[in-house]
PDB file of N, CA and C in Angstrom:
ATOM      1  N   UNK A   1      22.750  -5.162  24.836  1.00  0.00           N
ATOM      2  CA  UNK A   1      23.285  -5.271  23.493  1.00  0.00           C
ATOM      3  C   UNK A   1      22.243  -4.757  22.515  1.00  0.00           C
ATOM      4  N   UNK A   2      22.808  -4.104  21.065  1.00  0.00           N
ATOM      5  CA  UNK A   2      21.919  -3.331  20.576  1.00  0.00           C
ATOM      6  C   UNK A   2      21.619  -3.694  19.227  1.00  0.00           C
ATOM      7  N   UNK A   3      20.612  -3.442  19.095  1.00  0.00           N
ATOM      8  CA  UNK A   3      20.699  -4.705  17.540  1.00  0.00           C
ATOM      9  C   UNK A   3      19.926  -3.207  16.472  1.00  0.00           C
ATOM     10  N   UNK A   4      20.586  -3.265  14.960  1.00  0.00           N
ATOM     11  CA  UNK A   4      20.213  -2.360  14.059  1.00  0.00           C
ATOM     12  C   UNK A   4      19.201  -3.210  13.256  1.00  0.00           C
ATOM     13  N   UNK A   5      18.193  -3.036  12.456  1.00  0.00           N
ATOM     14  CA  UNK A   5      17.442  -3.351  11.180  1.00  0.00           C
ATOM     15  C   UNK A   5      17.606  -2.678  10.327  1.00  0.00           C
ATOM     16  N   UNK A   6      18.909  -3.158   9.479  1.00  0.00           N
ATOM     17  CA  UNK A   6      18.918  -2.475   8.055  1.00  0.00           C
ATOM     18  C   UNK A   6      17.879  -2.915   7.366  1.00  0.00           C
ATOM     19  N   UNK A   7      17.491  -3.473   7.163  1.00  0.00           N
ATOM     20  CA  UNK A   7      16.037  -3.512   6.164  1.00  0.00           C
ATOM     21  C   UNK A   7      14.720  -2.882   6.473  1.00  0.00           C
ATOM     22  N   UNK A   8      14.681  -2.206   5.880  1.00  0.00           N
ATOM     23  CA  UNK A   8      13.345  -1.165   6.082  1.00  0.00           C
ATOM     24  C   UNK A   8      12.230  -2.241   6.274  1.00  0.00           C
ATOM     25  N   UNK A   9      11.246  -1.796   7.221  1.00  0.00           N
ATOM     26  CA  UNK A   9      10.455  -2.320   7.765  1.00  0.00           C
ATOM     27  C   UNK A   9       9.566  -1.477   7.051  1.00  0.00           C
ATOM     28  N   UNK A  10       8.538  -2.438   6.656  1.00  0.00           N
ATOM     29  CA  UNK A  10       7.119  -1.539   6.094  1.00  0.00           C
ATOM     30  C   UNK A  10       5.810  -1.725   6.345  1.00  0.00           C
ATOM     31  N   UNK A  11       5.328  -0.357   7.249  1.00  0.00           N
ATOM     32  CA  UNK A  11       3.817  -0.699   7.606  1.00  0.00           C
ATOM     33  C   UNK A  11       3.003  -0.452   6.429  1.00  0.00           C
ATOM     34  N   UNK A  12       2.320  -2.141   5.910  1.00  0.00           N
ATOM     35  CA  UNK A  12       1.385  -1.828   4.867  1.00  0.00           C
ATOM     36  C   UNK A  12       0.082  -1.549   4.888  1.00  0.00           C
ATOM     37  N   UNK A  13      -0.305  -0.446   5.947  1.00  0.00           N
ATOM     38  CA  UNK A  13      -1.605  -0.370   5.670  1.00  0.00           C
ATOM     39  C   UNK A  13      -2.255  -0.618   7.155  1.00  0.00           C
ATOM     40  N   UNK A  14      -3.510  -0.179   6.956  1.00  0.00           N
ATOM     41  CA  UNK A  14      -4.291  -0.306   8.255  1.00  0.00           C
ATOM     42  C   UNK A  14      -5.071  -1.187   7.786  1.00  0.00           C
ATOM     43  N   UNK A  15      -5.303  -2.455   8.544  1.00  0.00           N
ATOM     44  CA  UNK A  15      -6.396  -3.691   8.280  1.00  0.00           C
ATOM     45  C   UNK A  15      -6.882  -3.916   9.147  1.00  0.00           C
ATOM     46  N   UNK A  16      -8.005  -4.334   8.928  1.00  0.00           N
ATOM     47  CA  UNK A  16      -8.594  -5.032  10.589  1.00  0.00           C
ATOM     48  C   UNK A  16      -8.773  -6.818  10.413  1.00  0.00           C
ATOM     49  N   UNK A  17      -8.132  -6.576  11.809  1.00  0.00           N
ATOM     50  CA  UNK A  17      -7.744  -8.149  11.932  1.00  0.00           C
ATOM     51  C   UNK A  17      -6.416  -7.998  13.338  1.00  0.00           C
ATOM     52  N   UNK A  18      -5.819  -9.115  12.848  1.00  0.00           N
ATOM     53  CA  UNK A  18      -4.482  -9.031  14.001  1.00  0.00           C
ATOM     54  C   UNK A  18      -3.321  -8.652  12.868  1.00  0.00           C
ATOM     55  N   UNK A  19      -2.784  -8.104  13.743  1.00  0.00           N
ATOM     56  CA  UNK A  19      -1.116  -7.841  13.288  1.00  0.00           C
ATOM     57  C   UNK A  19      -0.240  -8.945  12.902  1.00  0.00           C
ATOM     58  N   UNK A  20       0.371  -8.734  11.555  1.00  0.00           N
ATOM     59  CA  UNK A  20       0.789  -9.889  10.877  1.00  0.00           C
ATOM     60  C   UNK A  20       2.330  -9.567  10.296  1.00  0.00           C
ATOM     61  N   UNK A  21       3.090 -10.292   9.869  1.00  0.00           N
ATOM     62  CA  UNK A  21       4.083 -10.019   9.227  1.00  0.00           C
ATOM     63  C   UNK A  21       4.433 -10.869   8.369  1.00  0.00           C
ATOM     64  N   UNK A  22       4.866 -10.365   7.327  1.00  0.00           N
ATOM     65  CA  UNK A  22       5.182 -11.249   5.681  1.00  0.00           C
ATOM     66  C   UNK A  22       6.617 -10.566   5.695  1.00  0.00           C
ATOM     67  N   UNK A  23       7.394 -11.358   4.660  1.00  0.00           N
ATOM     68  CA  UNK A  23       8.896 -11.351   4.479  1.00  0.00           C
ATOM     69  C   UNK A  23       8.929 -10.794   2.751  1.00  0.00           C
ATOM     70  N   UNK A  24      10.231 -10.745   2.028  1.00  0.00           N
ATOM     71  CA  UNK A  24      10.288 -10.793   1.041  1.00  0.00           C
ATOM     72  C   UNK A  24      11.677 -10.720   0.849  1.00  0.00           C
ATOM     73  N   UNK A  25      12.259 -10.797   2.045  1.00  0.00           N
ATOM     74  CA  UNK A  25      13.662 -10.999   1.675  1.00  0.00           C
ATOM     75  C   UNK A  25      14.128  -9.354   1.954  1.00  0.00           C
ATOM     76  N   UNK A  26      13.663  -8.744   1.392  1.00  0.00           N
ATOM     77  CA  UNK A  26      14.374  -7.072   1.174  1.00  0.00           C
ATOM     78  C   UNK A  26      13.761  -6.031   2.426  1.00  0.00           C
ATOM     79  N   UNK A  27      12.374  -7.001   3.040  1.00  0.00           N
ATOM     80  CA  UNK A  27      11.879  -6.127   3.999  1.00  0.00           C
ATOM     81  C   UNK A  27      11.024  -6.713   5.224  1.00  0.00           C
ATOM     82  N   UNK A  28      10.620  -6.615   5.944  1.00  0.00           N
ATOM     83  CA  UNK A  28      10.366  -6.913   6.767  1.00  0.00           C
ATOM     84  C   UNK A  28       8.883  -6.270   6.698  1.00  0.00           C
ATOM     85  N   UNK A  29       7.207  -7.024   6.469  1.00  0.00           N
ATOM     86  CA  UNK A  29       6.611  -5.971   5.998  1.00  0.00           C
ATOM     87  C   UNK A  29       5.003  -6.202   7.426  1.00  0.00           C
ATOM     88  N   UNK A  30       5.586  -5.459   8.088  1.00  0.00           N
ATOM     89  CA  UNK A  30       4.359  -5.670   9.146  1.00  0.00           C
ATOM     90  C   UNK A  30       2.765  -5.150   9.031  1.00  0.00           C
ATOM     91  N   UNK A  31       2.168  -5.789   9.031  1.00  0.00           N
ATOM     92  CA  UNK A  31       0.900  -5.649   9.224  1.00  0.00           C
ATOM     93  C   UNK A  31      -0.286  -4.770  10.278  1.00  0.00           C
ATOM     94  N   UNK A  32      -0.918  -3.811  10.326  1.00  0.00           N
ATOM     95  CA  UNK A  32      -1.698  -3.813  11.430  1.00  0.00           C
ATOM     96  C   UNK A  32      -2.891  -3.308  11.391  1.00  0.00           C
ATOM     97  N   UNK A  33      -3.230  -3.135  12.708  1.00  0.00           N
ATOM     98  CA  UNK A  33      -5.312  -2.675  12.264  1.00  0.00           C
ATOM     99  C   UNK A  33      -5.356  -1.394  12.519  1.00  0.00           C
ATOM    100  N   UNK A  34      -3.941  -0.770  13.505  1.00  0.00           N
ATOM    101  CA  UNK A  34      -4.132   0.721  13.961  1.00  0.00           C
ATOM    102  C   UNK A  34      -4.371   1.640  12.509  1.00  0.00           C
ATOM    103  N   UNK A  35      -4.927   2.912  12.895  1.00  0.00           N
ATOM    104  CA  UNK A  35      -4.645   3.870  11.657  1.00  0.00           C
ATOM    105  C   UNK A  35      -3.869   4.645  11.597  1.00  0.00           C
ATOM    106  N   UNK A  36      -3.224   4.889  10.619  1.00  0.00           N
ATOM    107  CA  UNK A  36      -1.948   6.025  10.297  1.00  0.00           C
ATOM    108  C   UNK A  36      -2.546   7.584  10.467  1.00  0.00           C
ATOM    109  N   UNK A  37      -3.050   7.618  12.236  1.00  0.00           N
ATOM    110  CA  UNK A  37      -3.460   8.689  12.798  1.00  0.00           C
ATOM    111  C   UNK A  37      -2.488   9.232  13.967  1.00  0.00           C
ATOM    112  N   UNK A  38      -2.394  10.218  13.960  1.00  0.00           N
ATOM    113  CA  UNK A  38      -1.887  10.729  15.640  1.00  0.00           C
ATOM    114  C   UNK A  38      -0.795   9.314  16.272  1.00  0.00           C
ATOM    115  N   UNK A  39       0.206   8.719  15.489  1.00  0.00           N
ATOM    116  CA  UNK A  39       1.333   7.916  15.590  1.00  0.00           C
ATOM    117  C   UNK A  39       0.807   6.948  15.689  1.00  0.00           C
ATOM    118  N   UNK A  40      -0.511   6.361  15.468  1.00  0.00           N
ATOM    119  CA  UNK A  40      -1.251   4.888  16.352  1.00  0.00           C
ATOM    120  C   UNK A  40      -0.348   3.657  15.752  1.00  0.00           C
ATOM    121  N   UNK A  41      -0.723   4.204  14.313  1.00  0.00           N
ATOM    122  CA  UNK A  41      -0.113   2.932  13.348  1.00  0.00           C
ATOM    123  C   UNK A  41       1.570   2.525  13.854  1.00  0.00           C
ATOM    124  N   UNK A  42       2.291   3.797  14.016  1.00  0.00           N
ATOM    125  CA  UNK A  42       3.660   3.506  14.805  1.00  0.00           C
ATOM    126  C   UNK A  42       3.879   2.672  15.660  1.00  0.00           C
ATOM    127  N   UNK A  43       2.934   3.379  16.574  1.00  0.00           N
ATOM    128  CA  UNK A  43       2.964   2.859  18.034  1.00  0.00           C
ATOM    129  C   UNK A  43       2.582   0.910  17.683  1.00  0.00           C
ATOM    130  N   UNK A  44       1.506   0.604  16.643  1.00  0.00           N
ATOM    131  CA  UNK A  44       1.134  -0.620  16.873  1.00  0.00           C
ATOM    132  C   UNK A  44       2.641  -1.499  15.742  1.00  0.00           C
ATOM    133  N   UNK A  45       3.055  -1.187  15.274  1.00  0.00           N
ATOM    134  CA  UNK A  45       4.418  -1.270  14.593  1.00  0.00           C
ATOM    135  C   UNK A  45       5.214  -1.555  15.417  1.00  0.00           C
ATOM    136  N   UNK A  46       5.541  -0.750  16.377  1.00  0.00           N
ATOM    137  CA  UNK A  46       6.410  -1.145  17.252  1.00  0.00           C
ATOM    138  C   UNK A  46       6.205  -1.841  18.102  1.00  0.00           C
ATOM    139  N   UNK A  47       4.975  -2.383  19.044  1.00  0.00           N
ATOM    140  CA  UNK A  47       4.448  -3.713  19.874  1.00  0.00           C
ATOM    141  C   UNK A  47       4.645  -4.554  19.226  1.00  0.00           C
ATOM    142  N   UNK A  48       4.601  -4.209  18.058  1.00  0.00           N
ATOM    143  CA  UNK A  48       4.626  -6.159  17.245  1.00  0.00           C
ATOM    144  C   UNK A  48       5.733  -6.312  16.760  1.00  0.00           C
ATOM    145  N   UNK A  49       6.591  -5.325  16.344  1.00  0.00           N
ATOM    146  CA  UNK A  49       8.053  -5.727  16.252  1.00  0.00           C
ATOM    147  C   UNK A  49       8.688  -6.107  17.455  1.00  0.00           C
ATOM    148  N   UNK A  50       8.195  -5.183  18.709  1.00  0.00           N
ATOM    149  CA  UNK A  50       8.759  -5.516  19.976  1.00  0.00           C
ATOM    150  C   UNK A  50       8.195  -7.688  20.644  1.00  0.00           C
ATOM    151  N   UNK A  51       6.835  -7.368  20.138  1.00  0.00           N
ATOM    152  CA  UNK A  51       6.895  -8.722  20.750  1.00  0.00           C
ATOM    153  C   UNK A  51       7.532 -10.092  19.529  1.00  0.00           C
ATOM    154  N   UNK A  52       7.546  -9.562  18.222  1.00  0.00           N
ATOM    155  CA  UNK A  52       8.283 -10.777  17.550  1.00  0.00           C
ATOM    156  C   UNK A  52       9.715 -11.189  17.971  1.00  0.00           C
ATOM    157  N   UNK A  53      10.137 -10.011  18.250  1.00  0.00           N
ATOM    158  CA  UNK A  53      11.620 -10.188  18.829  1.00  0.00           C
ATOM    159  C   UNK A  53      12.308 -10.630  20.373  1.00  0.00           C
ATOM    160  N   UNK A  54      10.789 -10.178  20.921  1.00  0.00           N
ATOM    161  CA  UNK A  54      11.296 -10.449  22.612  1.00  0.00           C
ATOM    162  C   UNK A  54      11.392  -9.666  23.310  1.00  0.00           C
ATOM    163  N   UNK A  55      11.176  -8.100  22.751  1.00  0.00           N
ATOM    164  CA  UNK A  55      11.469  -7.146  23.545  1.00  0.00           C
ATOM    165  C   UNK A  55      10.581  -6.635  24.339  1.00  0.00           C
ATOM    166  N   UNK A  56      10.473  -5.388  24.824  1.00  0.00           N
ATOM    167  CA  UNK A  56      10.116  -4.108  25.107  1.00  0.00           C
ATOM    168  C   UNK A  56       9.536  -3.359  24.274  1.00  0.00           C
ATOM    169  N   UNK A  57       8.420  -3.004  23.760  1.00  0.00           N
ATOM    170  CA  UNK A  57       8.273  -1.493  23.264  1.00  0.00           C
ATOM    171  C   UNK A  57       9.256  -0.461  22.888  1.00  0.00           C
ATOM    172  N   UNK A  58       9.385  -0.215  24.210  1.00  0.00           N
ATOM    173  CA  UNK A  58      10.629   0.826  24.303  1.00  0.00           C
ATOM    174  C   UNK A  58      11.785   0.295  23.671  1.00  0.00           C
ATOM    175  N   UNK A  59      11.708  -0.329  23.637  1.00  0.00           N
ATOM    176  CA  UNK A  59      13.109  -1.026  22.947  1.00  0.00           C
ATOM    177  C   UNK A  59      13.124  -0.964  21.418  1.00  0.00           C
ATOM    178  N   UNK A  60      11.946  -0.323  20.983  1.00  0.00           N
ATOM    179  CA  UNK A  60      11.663  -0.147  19.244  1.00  0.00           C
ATOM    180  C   UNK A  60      11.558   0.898  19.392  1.00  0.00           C
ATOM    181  N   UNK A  61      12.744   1.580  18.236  1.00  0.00           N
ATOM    182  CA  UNK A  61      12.614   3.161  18.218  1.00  0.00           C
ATOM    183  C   UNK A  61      12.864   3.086  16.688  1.00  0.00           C
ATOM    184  N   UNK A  62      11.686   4.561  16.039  1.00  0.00           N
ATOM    185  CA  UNK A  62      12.091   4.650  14.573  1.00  0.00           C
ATOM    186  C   UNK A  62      13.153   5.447  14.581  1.00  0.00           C
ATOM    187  N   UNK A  63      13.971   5.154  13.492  1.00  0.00           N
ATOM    188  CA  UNK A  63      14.914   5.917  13.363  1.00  0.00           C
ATOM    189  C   UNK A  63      14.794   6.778  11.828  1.00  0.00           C
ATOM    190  N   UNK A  64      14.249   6.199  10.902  1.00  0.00           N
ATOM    191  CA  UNK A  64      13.492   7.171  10.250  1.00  0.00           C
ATOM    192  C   UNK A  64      12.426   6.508   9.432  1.00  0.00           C
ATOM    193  N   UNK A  65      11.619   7.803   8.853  1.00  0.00           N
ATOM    194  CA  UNK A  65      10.145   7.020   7.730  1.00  0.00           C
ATOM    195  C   UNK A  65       8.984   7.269   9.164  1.00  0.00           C
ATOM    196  N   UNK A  66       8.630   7.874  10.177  1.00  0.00           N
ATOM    197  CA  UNK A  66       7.809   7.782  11.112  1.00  0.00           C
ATOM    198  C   UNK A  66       6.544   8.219  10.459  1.00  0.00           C
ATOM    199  N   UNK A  67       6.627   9.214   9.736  1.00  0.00           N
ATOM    200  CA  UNK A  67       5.471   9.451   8.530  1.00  0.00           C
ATOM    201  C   UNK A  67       5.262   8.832   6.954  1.00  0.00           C
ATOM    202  N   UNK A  68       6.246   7.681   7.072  1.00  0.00           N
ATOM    203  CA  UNK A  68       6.442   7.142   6.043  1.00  0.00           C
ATOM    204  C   UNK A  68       5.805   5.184   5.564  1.00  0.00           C
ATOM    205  N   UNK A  69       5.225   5.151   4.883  1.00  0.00           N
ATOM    206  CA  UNK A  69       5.306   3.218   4.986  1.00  0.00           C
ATOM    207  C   UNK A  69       6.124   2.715   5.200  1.00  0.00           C
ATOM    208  N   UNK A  70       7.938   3.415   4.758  1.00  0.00           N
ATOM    209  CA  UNK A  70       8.715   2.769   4.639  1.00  0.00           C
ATOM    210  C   UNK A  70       9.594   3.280   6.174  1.00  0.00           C
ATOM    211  N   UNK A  71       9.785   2.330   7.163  1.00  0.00           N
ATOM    212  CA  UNK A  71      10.684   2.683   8.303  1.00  0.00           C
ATOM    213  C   UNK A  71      12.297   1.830   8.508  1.00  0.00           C
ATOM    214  N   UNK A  72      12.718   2.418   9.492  1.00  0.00           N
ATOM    215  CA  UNK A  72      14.227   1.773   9.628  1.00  0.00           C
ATOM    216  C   UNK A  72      13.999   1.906  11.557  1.00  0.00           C
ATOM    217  N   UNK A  73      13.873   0.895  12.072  1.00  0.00           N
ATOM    218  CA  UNK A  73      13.681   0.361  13.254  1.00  0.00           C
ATOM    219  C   UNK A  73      15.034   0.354  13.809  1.00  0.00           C
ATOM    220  N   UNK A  74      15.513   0.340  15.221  1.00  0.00           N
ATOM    221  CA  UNK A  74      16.459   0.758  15.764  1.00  0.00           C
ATOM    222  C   UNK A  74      15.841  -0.782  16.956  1.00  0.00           C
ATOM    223  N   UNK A  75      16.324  -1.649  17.285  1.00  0.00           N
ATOM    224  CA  UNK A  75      15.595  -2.369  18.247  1.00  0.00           C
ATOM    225  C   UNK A  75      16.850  -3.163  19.343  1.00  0.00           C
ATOM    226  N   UNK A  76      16.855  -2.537  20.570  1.00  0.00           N
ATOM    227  CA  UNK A  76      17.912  -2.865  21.709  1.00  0.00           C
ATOM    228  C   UNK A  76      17.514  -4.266  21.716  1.00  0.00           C
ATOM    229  N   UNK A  77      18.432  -4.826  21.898  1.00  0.00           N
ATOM    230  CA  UNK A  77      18.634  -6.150  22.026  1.00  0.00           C
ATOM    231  C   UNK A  77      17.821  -6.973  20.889  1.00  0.00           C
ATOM    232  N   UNK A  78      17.776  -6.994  20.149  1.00  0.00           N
ATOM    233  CA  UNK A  78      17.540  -7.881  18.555  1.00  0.00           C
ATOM    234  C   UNK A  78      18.183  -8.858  18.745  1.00  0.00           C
ATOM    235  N   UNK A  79      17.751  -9.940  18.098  1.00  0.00           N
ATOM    236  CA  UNK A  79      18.577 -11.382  17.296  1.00  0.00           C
ATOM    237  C   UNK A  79      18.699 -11.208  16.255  1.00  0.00           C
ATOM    238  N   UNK A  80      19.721 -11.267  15.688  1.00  0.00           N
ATOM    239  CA  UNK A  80      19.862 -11.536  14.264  1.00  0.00           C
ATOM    240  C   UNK A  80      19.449 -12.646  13.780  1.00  0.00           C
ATOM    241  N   UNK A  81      19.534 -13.565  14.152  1.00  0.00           N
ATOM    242  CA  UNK A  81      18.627 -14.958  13.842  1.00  0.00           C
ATOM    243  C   UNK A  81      17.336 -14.766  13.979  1.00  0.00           C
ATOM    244  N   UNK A  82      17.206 -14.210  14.819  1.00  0.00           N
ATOM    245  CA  UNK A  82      15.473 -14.293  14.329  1.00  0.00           C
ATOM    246  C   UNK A  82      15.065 -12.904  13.597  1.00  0.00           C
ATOM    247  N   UNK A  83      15.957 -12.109  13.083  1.00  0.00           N
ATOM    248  CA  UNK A  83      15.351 -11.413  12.204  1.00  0.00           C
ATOM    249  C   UNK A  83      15.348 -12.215  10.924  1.00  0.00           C
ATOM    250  N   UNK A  84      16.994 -13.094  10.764  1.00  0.00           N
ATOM    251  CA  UNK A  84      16.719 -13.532   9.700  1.00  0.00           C
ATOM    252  C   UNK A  84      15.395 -14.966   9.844  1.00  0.00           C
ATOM    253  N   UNK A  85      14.989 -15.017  10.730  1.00  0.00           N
ATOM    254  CA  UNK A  85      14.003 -16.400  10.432  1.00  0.00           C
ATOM    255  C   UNK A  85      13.129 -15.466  10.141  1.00  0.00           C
ATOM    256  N   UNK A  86      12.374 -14.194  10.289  1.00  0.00           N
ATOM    257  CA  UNK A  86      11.201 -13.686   9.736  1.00  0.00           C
ATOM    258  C   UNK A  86      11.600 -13.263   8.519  1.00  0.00           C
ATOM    259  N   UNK A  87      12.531 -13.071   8.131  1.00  0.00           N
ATOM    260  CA  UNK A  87      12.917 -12.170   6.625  1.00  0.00           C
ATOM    261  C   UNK A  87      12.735 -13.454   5.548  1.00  0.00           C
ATOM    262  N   UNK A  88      13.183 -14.756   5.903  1.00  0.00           N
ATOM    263  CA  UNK A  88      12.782 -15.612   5.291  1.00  0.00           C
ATOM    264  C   UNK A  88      11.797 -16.505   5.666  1.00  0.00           C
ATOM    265  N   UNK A  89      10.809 -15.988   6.276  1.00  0.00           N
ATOM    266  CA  UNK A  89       9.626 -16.893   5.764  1.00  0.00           C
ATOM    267  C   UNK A  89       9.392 -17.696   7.162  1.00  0.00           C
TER     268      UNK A  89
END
């Protein structure tokens, strides 16, 4: 079963530390330490969307924004409940 993220997901930035995620209602705004080099920051975007949700890696595909802060995540088998428990907080 295939689950969509209409709410743009947004990588804010390269930090060092662990990968984090904050809400705001309108986005989903993930955190990470990779750099927005040679896809790293993607790639670490998508492990941590993949493990908040339960998935696979592979199971997080951008669907667009891959050069962008602002993305739209494609993620096979999603909960909607637990997207909405991270969107709120």
């Amino acid at each position: 079963m295939g689950g969509f993220v209409e709410r743009p997901v947004v990588a804010a930035g390269s930090h060092p530390g662990a990968t984090s995620f904050e809400a705001d209602r309108r986005a989903l705004v993930v955190v990470v330490a990779a750099p927005a080099v040679d896809g790293k920051a993607n790639e670490a975007v998508r492990r941590a969307v993949a493990e908040a949700f339960g998935v696979r890696a592979r199971d997080v595909t951008v669907v667009s924004g891959e050069r962008s802060r602002d993305k739209v995540l494609e993620i096979d088998g999603a909960d909607a409940a637990r997207l909405a428990e991270l969107l709120n907080g």
